[in-house]
PDB file of N, CA and C in Angstrom:
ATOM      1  N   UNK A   1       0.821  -1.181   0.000  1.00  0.00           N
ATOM      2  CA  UNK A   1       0.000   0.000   0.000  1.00  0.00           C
ATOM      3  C   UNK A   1       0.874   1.256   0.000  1.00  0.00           C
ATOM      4  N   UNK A   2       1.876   1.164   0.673  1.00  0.00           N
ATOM      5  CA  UNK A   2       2.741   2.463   0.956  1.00  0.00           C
ATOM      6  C   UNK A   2       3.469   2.608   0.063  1.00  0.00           C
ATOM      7  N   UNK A   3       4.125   1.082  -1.114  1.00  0.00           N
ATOM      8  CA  UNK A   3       4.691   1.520  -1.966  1.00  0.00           C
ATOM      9  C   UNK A   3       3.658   2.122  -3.480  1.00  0.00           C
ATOM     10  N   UNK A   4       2.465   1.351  -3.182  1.00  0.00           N
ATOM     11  CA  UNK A   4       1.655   2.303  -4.440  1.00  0.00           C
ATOM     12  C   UNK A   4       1.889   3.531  -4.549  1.00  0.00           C
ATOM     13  N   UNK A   5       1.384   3.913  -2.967  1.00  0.00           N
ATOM     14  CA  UNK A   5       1.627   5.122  -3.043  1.00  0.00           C
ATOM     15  C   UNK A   5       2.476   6.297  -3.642  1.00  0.00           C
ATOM     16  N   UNK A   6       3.846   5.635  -3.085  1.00  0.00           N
ATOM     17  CA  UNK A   6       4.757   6.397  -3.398  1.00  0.00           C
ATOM     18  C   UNK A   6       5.144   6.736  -4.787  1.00  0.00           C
ATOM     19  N   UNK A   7       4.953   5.437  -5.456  1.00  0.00           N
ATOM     20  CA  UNK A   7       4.904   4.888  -6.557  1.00  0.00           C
ATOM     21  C   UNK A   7       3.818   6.019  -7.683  1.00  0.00           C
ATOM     22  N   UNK A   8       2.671   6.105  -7.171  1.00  0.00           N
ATOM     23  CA  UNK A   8       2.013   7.435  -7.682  1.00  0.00           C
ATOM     24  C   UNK A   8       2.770   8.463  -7.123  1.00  0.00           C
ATOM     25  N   UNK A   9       3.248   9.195  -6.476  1.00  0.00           N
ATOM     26  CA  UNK A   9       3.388   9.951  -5.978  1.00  0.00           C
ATOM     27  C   UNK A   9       4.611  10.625  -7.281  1.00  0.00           C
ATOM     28  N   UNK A  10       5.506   9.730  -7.311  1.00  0.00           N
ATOM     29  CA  UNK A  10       6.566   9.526  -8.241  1.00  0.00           C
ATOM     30  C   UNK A  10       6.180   9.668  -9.388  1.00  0.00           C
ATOM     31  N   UNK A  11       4.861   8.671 -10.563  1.00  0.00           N
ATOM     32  CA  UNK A  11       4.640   9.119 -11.437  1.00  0.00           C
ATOM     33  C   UNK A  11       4.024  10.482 -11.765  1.00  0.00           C
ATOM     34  N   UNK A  12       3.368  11.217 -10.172  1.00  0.00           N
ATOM     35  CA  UNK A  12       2.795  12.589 -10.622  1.00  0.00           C
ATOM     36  C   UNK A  12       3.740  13.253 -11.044  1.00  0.00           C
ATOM     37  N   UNK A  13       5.011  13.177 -10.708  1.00  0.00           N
ATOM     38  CA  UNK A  13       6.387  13.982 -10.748  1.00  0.00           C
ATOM     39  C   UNK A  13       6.697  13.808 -11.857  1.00  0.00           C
ATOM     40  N   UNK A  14       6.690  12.980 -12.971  1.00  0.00           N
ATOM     41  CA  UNK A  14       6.960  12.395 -14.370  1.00  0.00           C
ATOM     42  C   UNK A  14       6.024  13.433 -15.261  1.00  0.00           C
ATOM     43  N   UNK A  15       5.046  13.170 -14.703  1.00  0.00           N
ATOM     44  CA  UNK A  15       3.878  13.661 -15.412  1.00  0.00           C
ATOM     45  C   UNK A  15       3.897  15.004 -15.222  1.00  0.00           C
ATOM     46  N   UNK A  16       4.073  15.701 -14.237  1.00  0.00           N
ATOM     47  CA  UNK A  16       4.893  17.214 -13.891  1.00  0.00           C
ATOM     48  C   UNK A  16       6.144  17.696 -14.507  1.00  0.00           C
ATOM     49  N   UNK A  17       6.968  16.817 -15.355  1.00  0.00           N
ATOM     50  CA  UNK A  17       8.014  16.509 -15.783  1.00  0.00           C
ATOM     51  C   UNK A  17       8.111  17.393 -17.174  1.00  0.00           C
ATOM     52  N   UNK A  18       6.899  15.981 -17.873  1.00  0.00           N
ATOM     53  CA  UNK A  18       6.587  16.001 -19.023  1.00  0.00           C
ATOM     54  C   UNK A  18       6.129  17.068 -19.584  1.00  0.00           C
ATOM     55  N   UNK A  19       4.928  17.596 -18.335  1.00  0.00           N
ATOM     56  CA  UNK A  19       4.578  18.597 -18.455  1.00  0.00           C
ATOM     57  C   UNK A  19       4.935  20.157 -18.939  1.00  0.00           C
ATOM     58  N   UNK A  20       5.936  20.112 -17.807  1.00  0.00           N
ATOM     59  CA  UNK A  20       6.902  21.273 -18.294  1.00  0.00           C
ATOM     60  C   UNK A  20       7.718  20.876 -19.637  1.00  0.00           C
ATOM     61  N   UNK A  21       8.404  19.893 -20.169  1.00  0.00           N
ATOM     62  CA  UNK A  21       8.605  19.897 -21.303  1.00  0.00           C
ATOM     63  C   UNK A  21       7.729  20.330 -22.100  1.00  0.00           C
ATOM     64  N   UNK A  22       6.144  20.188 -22.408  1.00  0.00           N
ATOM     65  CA  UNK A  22       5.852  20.177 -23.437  1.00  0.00           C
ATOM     66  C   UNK A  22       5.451  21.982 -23.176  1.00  0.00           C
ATOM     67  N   UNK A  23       5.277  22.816 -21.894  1.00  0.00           N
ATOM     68  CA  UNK A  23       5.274  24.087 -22.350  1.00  0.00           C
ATOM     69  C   UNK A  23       6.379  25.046 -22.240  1.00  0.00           C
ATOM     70  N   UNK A  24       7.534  24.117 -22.083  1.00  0.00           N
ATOM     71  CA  UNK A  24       9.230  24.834 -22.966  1.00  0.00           C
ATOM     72  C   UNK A  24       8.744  24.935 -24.601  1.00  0.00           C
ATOM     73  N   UNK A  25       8.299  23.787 -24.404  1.00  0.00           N
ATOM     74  CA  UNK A  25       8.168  23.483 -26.279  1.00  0.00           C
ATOM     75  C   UNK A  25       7.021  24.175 -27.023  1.00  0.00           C
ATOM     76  N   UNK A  26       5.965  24.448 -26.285  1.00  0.00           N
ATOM     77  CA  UNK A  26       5.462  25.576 -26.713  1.00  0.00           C
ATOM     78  C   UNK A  26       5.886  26.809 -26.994  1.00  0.00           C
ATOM     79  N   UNK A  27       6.227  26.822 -25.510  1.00  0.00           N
ATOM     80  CA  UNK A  27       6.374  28.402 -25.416  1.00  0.00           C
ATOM     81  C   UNK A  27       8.012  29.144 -26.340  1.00  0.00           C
ATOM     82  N   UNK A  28       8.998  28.488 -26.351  1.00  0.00           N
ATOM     83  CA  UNK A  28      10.140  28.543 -27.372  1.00  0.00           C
ATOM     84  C   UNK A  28      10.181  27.863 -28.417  1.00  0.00           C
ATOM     85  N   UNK A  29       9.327  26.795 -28.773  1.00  0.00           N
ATOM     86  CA  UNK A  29       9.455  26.483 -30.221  1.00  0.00           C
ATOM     87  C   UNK A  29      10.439  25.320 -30.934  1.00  0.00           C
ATOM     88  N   UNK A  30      11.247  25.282 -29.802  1.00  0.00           N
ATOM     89  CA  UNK A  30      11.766  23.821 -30.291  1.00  0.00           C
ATOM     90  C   UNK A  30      11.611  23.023 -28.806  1.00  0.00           C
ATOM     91  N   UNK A  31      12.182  21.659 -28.519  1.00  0.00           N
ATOM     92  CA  UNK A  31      12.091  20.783 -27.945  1.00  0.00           C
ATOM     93  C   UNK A  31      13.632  20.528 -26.927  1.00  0.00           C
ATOM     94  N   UNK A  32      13.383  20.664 -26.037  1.00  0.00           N
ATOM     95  CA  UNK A  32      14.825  20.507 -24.956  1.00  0.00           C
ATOM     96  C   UNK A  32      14.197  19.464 -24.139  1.00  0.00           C
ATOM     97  N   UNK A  33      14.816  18.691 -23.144  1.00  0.00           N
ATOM     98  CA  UNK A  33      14.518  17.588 -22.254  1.00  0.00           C
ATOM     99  C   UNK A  33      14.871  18.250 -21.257  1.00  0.00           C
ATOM    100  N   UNK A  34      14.341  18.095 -20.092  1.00  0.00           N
ATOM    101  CA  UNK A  34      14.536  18.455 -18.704  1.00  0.00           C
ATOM    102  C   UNK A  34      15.354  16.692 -18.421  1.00  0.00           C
ATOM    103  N   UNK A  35      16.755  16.649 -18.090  1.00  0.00           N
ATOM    104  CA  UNK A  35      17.668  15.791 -17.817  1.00  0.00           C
ATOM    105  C   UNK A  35      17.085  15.435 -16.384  1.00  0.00           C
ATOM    106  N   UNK A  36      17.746  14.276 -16.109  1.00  0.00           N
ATOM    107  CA  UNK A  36      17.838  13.739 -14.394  1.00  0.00           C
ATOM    108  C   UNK A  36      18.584  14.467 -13.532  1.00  0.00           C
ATOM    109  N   UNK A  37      19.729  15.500 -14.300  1.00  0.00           N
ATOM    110  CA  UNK A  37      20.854  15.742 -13.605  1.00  0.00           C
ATOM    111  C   UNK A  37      20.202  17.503 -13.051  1.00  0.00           C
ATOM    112  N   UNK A  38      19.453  17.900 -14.207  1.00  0.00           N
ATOM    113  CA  UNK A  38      19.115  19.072 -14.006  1.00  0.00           C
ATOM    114  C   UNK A  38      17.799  19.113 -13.109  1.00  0.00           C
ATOM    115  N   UNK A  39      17.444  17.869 -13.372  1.00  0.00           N
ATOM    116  CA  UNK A  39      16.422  18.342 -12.134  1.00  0.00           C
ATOM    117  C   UNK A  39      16.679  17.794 -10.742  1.00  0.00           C
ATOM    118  N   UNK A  40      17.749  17.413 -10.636  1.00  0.00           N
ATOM    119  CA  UNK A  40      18.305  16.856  -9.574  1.00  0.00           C
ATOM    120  C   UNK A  40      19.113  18.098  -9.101  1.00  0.00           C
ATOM    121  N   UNK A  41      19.578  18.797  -9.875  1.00  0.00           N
ATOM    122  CA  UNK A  41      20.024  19.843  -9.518  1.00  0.00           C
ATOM    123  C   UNK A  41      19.174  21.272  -8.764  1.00  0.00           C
ATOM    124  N   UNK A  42      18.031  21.258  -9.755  1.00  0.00           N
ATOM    125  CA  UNK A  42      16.842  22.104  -9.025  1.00  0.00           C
ATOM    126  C   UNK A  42      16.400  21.762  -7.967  1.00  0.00           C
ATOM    127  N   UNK A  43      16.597  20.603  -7.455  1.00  0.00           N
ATOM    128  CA  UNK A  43      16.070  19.975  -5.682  1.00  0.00           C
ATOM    129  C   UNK A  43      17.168  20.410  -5.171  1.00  0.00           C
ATOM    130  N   UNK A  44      18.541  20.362  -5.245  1.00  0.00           N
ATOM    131  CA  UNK A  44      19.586  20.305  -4.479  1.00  0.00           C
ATOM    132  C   UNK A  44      20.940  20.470  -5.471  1.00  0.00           C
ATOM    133  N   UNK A  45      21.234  21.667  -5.028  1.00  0.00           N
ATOM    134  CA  UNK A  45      21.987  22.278  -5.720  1.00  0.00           C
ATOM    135  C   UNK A  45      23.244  22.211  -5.519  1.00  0.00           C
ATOM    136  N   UNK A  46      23.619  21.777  -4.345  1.00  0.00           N
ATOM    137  CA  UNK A  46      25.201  20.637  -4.329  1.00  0.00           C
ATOM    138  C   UNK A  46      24.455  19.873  -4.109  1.00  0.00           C
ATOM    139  N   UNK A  47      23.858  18.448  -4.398  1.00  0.00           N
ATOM    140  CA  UNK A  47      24.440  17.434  -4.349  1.00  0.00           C
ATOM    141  C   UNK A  47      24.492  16.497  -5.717  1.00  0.00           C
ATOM    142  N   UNK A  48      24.257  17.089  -6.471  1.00  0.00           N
ATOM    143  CA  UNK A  48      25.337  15.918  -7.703  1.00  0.00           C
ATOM    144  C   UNK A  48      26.934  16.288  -7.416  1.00  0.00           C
ATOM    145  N   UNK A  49      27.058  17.270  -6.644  1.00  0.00           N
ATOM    146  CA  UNK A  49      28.404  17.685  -6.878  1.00  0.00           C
ATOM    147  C   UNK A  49      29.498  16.932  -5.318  1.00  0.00           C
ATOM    148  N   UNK A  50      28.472  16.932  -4.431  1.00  0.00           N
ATOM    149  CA  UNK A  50      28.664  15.917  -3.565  1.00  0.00           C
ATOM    150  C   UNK A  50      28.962  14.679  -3.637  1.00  0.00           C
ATOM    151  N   UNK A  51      27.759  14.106  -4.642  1.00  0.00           N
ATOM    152  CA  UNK A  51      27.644  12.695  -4.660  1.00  0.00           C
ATOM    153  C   UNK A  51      28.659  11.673  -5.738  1.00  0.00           C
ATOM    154  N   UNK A  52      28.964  12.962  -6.596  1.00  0.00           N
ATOM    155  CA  UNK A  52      30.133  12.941  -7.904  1.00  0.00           C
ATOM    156  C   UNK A  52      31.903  12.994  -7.029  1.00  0.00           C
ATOM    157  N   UNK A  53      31.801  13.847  -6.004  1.00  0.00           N
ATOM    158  CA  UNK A  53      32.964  13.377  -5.180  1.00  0.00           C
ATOM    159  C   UNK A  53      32.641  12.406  -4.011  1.00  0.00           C
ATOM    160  N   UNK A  54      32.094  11.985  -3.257  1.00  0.00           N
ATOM    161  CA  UNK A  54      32.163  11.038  -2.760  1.00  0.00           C
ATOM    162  C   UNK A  54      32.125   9.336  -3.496  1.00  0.00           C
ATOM    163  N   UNK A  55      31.564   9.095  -4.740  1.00  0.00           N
ATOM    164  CA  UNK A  55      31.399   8.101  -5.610  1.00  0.00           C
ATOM    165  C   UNK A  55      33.185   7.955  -6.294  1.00  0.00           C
ATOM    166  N   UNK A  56      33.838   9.082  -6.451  1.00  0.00           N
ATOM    167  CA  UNK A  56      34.952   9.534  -7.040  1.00  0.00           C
ATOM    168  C   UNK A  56      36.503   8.744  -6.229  1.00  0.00           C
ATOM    169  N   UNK A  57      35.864   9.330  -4.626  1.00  0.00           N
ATOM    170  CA  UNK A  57      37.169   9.055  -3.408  1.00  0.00           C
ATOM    171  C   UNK A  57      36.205   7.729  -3.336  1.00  0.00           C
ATOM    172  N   UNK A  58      35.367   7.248  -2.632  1.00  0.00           N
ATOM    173  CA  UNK A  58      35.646   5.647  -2.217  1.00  0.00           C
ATOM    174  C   UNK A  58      35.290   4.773  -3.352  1.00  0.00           C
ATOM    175  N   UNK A  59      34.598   5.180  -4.180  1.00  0.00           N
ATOM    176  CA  UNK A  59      34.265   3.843  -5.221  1.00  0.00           C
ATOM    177  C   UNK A  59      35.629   3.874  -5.858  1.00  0.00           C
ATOM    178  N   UNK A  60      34.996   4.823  -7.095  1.00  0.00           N
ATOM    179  CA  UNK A  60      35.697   4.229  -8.505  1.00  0.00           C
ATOM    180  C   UNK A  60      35.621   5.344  -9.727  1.00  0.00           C
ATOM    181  N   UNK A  61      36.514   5.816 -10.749  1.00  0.00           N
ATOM    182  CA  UNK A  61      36.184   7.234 -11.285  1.00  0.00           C
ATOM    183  C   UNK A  61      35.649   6.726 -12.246  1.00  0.00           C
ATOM    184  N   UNK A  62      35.237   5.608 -12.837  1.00  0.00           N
ATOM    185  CA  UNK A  62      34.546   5.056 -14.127  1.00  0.00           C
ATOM    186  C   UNK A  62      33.015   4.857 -13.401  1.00  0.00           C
ATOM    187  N   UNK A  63      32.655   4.706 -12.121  1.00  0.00           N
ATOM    188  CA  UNK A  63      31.297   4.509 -12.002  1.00  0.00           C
ATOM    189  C   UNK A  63      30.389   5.869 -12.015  1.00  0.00           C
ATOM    190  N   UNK A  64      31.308   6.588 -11.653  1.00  0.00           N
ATOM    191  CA  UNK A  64      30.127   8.052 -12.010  1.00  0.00           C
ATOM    192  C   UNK A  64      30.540   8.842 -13.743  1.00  0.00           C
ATOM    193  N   UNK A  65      31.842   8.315 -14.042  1.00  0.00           N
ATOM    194  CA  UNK A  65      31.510   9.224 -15.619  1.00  0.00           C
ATOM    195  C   UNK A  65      30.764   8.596 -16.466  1.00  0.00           C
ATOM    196  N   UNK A  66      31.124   7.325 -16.549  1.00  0.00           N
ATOM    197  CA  UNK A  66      30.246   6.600 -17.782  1.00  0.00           C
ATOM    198  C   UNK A  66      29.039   6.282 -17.199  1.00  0.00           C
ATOM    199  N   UNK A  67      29.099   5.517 -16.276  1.00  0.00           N
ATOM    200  CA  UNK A  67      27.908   5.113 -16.136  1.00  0.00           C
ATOM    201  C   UNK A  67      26.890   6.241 -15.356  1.00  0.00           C
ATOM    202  N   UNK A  68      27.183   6.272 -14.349  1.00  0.00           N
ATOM    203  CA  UNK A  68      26.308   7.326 -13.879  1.00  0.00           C
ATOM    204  C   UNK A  68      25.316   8.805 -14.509  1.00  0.00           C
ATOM    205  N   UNK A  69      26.503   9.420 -15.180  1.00  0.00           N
ATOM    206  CA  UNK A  69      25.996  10.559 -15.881  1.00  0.00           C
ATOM    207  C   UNK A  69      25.531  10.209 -17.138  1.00  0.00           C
ATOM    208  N   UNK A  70      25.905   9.045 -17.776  1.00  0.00           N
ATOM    209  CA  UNK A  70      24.816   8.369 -18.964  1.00  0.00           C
ATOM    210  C   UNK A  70      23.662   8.000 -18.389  1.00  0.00           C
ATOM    211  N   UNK A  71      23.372   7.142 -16.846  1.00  0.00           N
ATOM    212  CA  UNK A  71      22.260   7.253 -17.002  1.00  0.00           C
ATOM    213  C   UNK A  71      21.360   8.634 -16.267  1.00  0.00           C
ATOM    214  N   UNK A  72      21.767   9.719 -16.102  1.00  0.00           N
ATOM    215  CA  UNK A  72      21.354  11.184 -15.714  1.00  0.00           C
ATOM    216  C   UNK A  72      21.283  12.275 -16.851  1.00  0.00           C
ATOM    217  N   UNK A  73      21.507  11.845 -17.806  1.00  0.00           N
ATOM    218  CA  UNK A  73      21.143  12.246 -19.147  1.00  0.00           C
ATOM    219  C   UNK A  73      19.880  11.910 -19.809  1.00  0.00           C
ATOM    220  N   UNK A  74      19.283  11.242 -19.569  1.00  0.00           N
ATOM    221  CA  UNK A  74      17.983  10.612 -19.653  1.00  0.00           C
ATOM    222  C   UNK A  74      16.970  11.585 -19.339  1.00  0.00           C
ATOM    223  N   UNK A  75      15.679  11.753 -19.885  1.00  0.00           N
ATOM    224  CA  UNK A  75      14.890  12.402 -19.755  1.00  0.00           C
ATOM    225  C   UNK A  75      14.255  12.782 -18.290  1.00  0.00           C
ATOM    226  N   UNK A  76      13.985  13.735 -17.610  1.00  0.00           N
ATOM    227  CA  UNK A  76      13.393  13.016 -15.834  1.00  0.00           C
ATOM    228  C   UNK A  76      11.836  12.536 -15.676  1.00  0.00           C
ATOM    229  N   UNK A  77      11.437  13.081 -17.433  1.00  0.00           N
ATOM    230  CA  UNK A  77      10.034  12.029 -16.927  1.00  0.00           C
ATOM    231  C   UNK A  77      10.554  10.335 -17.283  1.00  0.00           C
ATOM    232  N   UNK A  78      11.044  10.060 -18.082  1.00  0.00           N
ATOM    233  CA  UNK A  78      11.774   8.545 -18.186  1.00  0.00           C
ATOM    234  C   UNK A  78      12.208   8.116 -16.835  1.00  0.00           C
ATOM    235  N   UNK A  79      13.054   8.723 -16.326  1.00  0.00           N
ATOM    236  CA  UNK A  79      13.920   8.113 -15.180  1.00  0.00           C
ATOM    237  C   UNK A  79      12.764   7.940 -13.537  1.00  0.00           C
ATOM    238  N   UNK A  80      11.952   8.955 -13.983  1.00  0.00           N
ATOM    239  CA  UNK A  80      10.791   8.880 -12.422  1.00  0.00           C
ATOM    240  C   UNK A  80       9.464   7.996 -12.874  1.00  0.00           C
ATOM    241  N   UNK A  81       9.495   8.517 -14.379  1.00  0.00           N
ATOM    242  CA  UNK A  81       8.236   7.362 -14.344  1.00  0.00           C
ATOM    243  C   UNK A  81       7.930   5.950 -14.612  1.00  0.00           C
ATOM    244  N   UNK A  82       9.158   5.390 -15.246  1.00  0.00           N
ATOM    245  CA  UNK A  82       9.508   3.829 -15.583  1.00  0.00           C
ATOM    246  C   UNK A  82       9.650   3.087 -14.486  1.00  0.00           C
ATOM    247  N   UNK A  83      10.581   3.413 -12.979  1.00  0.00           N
ATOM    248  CA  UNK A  83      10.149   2.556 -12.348  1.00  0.00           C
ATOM    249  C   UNK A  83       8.960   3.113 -10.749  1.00  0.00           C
ATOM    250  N   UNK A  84       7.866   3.580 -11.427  1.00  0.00           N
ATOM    251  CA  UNK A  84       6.966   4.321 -10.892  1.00  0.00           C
ATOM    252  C   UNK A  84       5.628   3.389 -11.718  1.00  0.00           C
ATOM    253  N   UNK A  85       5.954   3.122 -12.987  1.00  0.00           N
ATOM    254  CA  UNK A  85       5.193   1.970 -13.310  1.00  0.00           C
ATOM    255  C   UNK A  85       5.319   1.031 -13.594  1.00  0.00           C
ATOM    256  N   UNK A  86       6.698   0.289 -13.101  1.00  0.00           N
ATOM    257  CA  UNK A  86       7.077  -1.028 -12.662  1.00  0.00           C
ATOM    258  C   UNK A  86       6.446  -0.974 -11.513  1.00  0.00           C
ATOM    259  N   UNK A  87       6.688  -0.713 -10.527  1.00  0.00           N
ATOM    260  CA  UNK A  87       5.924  -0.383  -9.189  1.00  0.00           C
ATOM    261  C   UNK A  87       4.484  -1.153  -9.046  1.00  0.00           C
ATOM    262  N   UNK A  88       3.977   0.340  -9.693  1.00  0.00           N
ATOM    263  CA  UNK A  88       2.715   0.121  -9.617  1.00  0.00           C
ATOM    264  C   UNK A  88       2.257  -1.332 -10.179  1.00  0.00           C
ATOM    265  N   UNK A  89       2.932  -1.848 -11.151  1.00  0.00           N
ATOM    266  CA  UNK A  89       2.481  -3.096 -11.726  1.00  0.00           C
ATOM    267  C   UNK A  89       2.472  -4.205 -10.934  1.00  0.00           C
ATOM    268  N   UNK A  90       3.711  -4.049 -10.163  1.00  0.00           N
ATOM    269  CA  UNK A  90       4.536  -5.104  -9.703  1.00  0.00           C
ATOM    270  C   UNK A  90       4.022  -5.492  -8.257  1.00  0.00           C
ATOM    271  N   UNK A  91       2.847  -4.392  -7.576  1.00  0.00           N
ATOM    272  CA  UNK A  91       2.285  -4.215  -6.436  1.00  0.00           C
ATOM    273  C   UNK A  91       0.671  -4.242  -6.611  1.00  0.00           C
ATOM    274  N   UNK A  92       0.436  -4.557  -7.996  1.00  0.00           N
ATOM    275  CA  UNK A  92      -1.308  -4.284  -8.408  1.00  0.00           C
ATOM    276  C   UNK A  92      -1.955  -5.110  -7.233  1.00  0.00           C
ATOM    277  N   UNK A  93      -3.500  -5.082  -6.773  1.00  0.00           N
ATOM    278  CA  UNK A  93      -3.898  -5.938  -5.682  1.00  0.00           C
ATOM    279  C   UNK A  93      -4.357  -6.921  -6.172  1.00  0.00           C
ATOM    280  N   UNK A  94      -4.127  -8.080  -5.406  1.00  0.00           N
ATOM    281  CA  UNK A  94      -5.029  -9.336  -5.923  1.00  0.00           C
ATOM    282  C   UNK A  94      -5.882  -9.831  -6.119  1.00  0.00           C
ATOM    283  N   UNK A  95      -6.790 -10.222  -7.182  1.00  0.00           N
ATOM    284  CA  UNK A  95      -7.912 -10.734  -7.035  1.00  0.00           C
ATOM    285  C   UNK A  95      -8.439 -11.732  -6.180  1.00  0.00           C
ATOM    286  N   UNK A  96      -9.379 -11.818  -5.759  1.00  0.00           N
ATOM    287  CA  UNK A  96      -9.965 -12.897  -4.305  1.00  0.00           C
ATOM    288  C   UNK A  96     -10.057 -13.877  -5.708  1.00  0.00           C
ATOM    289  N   UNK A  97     -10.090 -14.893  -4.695  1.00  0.00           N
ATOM    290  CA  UNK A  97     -10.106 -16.437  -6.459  1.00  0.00           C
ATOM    291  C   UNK A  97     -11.645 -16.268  -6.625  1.00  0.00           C
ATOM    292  N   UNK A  98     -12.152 -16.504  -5.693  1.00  0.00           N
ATOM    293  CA  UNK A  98     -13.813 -15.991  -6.388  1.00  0.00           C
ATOM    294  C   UNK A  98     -14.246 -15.392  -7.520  1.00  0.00           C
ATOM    295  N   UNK A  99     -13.448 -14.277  -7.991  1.00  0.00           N
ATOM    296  CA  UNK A  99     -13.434 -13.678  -9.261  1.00  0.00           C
ATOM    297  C   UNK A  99     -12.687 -14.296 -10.345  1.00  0.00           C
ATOM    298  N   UNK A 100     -11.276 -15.056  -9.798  1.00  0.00           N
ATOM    299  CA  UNK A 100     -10.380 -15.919 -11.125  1.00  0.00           C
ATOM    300  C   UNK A 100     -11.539 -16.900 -11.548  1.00  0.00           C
ATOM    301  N   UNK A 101     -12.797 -17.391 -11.268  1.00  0.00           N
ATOM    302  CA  UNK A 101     -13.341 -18.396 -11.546  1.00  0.00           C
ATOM    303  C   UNK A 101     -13.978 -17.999 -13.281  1.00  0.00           C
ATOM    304  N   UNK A 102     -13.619 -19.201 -13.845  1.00  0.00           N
ATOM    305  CA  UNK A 102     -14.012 -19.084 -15.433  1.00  0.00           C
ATOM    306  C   UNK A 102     -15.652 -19.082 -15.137  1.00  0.00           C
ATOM    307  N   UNK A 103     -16.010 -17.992 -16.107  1.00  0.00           N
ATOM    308  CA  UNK A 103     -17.417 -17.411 -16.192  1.00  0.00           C
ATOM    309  C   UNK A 103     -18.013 -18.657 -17.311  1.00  0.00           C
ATOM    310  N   UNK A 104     -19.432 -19.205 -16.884  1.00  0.00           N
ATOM    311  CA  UNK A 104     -19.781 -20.277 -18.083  1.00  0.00           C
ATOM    312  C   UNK A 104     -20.843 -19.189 -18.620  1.00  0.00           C
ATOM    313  N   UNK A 105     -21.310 -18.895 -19.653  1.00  0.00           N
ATOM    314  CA  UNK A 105     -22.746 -18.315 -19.847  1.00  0.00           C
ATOM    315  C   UNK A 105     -23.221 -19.563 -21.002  1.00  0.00           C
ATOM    316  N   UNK A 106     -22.965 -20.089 -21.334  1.00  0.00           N
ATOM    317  CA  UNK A 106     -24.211 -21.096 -21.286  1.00  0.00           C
ATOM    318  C   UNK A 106     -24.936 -21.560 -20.181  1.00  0.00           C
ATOM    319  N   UNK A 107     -25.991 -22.528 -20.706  1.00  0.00           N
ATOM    320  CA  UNK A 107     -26.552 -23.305 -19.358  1.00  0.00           C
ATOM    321  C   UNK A 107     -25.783 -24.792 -19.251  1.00  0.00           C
ATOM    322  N   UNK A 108     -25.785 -25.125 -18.598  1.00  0.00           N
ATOM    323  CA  UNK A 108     -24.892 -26.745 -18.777  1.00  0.00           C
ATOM    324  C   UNK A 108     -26.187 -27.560 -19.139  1.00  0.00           C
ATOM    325  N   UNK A 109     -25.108 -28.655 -19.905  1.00  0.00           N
ATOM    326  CA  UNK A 109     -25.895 -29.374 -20.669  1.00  0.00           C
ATOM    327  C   UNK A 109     -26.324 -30.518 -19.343  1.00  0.00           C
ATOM    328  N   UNK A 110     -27.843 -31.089 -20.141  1.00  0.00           N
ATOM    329  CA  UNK A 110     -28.178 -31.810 -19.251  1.00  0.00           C
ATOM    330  C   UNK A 110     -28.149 -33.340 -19.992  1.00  0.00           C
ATOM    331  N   UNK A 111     -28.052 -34.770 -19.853  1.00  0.00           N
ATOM    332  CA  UNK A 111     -28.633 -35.459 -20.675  1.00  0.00           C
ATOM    333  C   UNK A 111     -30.154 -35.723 -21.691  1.00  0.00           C
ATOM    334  N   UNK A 112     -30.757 -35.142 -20.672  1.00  0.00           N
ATOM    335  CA  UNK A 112     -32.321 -34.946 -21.479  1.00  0.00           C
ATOM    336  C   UNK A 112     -32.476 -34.474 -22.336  1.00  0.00           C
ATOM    337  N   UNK A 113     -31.121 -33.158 -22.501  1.00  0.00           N
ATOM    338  CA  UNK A 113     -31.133 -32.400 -23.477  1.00  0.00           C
ATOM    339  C   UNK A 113     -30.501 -32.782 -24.816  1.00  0.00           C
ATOM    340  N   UNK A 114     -29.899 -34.167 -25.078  1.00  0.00           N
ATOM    341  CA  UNK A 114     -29.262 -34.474 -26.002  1.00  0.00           C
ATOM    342  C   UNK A 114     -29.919 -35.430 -26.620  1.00  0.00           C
TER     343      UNK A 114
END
């Protein structure tokens, strides 16, 4: 339940995302992406720059250039809303078996009837 939640909560942010892309793209006329990095940046304004030196001193300097900032290049409605609807999928509620039961709409046959 708490992860649905969040899980919506996350795709509203995608969808807030998108949003603003499409009235950049109105309103100037061509098409720019709001990145992961830039809007990660608009929440918190050191910390990619934090998290780019601490990943740097104890990991490893190949895990934040290639990989990392390739995947922060990515669109931020892509990156919030893909696994926002894995989520949601992956948490849908279950049907009571009462309902899995195969529906007959015929009448069943009787012998008399044959």
């Amino acid at each position: 339940m708490i992860a649905r939640f969040i899980a919506m909560t996350v795709l509203v942010g995608a969808l807030l995302c998108a949003g603003a892309e499409a009235v950049q793209w109105a309103t100037s006329g061509h098409y720019d992406t709001l990145t992961g990095i830039e809007l990660w940046t608009a929440v918190d304004r050191v910390g990619p720059a934090r998290t780019q030196a601490g990943i740097e001193n104890h990991l490893a300097l190949w895990i934040w250039d290639p990989m990392l900032t390739g995947f922060l290049r990515q669109p931020g409605w892509l990156l919030m809303g893909a696994p926002a609807l894995l989520v949601l999928w992956l948490k849908q509620p279950k049907l009571h078996p009462r309902f899995m039961r195969r529906r007959k709409f015929a009448p069943p046959r009787t012998n008399a009837s044959r």
